[in-house]
Protein backbone atom coordinates (compact mmCIF):
# COMPACT_ATOMS: atom_id res chain seq x y z
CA UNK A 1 3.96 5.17 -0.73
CA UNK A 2 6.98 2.54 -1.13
CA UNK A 3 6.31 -0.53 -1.55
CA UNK A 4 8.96 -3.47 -0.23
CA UNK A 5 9.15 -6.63 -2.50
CA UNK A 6 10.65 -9.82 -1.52
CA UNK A 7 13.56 -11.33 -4.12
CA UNK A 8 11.54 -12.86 -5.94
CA UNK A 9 8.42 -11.66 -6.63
CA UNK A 10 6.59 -8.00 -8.09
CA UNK A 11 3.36 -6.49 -7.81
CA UNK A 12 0.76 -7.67 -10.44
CA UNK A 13 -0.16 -4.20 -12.08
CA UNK A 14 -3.95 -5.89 -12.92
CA UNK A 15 -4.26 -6.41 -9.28
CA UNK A 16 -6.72 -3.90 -7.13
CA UNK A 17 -4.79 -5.26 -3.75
CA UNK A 18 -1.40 -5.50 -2.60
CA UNK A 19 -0.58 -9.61 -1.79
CA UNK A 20 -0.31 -10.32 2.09
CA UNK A 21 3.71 -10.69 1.13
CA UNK A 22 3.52 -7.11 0.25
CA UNK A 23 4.92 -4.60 3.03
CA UNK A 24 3.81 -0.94 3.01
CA UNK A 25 6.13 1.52 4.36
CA UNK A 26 5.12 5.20 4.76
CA UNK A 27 8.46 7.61 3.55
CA UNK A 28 10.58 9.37 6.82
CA UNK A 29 11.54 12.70 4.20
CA UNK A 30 8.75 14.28 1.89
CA UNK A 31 9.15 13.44 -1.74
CA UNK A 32 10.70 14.97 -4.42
CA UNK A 33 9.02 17.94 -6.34
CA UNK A 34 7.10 16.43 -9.00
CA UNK A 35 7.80 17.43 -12.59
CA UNK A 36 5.37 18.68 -14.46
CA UNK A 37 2.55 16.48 -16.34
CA UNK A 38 3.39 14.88 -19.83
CA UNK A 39 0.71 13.97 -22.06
CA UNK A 40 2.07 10.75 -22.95
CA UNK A 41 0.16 8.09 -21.77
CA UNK A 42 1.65 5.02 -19.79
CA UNK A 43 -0.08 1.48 -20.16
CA UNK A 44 1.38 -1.67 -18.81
CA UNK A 45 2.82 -4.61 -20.81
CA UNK A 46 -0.26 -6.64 -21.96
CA UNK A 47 0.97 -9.55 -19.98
CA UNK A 48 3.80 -8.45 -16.77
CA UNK A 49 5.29 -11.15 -15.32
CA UNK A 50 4.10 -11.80 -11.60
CA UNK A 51 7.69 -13.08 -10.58
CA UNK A 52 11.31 -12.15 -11.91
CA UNK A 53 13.17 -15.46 -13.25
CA UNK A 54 13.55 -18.05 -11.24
CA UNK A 55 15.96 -20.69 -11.98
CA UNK A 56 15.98 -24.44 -11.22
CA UNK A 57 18.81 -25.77 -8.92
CA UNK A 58 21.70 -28.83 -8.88
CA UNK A 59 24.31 -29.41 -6.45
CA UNK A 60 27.49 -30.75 -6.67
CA UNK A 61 30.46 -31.94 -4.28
CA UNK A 62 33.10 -34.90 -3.91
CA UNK A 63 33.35 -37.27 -0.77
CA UNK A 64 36.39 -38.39 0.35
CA UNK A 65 38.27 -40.40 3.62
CA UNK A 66 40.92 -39.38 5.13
CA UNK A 67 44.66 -40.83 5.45
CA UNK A 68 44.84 -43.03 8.86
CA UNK A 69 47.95 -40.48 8.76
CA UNK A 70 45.56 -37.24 9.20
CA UNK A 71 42.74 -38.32 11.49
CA UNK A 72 41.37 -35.58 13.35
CA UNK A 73 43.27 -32.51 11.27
CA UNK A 74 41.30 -30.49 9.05
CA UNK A 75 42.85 -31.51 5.56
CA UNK A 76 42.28 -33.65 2.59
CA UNK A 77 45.95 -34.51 2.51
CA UNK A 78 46.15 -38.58 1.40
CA UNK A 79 42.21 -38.76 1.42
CA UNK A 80 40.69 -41.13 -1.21
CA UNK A 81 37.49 -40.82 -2.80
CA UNK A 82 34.48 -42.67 -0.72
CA UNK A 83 32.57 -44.81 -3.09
CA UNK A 84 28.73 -45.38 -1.35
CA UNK A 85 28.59 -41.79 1.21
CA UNK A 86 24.99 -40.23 1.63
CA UNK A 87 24.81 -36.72 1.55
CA UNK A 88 21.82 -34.39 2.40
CA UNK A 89 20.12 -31.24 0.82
CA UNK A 90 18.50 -29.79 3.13
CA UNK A 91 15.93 -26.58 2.26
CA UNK A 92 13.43 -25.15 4.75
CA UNK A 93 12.16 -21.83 3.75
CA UNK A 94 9.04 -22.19 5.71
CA UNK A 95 6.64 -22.66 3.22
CA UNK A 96 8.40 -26.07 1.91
CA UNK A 97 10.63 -29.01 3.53
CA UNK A 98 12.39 -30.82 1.30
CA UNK A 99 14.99 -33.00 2.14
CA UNK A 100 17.01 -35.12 -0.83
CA UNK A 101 19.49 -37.73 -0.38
CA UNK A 102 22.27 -38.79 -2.78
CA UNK A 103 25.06 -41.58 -2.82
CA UNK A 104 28.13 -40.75 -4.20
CA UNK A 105 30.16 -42.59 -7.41
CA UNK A 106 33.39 -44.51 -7.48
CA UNK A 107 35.34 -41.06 -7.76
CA UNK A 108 33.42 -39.46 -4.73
CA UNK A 109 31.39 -37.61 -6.95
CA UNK A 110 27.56 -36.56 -6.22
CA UNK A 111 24.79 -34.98 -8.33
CA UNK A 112 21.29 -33.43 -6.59
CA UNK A 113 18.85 -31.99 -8.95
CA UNK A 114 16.29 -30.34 -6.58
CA UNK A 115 12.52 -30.56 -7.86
CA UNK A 116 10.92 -27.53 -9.34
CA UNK A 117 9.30 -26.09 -5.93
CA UNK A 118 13.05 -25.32 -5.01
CA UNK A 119 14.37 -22.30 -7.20
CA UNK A 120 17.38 -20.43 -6.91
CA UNK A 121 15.46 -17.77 -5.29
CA UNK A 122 15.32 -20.02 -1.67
CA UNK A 123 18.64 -21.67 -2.13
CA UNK A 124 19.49 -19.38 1.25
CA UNK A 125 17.85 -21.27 3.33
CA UNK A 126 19.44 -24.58 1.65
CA UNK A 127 22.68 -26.73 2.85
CA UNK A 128 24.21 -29.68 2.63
CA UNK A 129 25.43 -32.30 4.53
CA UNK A 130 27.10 -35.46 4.83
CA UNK A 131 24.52 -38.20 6.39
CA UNK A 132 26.09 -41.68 6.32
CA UNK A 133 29.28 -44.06 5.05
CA UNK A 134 30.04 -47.53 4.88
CA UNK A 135 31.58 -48.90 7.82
CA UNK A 136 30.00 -46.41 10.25
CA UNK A 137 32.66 -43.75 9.08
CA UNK A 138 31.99 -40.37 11.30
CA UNK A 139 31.54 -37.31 9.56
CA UNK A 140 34.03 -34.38 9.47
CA UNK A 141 33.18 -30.90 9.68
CA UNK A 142 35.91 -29.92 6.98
CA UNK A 143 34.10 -27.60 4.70
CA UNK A 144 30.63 -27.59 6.62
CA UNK A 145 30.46 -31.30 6.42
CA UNK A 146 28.82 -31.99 10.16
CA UNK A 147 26.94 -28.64 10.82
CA UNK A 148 25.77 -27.85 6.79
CA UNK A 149 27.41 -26.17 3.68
CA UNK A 150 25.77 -23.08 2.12
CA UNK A 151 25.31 -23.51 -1.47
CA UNK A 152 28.07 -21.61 -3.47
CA UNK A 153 26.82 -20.53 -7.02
CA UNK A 154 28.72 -21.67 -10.03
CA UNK A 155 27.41 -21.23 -13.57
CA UNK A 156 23.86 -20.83 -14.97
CA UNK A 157 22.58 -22.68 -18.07
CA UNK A 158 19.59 -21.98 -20.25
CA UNK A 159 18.25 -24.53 -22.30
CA UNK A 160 14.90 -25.17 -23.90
CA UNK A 161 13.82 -22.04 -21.85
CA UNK A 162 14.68 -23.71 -18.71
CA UNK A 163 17.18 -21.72 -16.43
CA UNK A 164 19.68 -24.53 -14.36
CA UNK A 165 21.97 -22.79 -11.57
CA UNK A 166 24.69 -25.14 -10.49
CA UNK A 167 26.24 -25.05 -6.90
CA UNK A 168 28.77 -26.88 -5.47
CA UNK A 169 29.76 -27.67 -1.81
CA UNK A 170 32.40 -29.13 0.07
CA UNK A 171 34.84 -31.33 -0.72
CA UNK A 172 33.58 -33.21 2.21
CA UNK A 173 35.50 -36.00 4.26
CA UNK A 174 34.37 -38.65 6.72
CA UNK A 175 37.02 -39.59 9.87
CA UNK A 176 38.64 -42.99 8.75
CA UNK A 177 38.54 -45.97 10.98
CA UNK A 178 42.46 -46.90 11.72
CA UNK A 179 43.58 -49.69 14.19
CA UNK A 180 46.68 -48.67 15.57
């Protein structure tokens, strides 16, 4: 008998049933011959772990406007960092919602730390995206600005026992206002 795992989780060896998660797939080819018996005897680990590591999760990203000189072209050519912009995580992996708003700093810059429910083990079913500006500015769609930006893995921390994965998105860029 196989048994299929998701990512993030394996089977409790103390437990008499399979989880509903579980999937049981009979094999297509017959197995291997088996070798012969040992008489070493296997025991579990005292205490196996339920789950493989999961890590807590941050996002990153700059927000800029673009040059009156570039409106409507995909680049960050003369852009300036936008002081003030909301930007969305967005996670939905069925079993949890969780939506998380930031503003971003003088230099553009924004910083999400996601709660614990959201590990790096669901991040796939994360993005982010811009959600307002000052002045009505209209979102781009430069980098997955508009429509959402998948999470892009940077570096992983451990500290205190606690595992932080850092993504980053964008740069984003909202559409400037210009009067012509």
């Amino acid at each position: 008998m196989f048994i299929l795992l998701s990512p993030c989780k394996t089977p409790n060896p103390s437990s008499s049933s399979l989880s509903s998660s579980f999937s049981v797939h009979t094999p297509l080819l017959p197995p291997h011959p088996a070798k012969p018996p040992t008489h070493h005897h296997h025991h579990p680990p005292a205490h196996s772990p339920t789950h493989t590591p999961r890590s807590l999760i941050a996002i990153e990203g700059v927000v800029y406007v673009k040059s009156c000189n570039h409106v409507g072209v995909d680049t960050l050519k003369g852009a300036t960092p936008l002081l003030g912009a909301v930007v969305k995580l967005q996670c939905n992996n069925y079993k949890y919602m969780l939506v998380l708003k930031a503003k971003t700093d003088k230099k553009g810059y924004f910083y999400i730390g996601a709660p614990k429910n959201i590990t790096s083990c669901i991040t796939r079913h994360c993005n982010v995206v811009l959600d307002s500006a000052s002045n009505g500015l209209k979102p781009s769609n430069l980098h997955g600005g508009f429509t959402g930006a998948l999470l892009k893995p940077v570096k992983q921390s451990v500290s205190k026992s606690v595992s932080l994965k850092l993504y980053i998105v964008g740069p984003f860029v909202f559409e400037p206002k210009c009067h012509n």
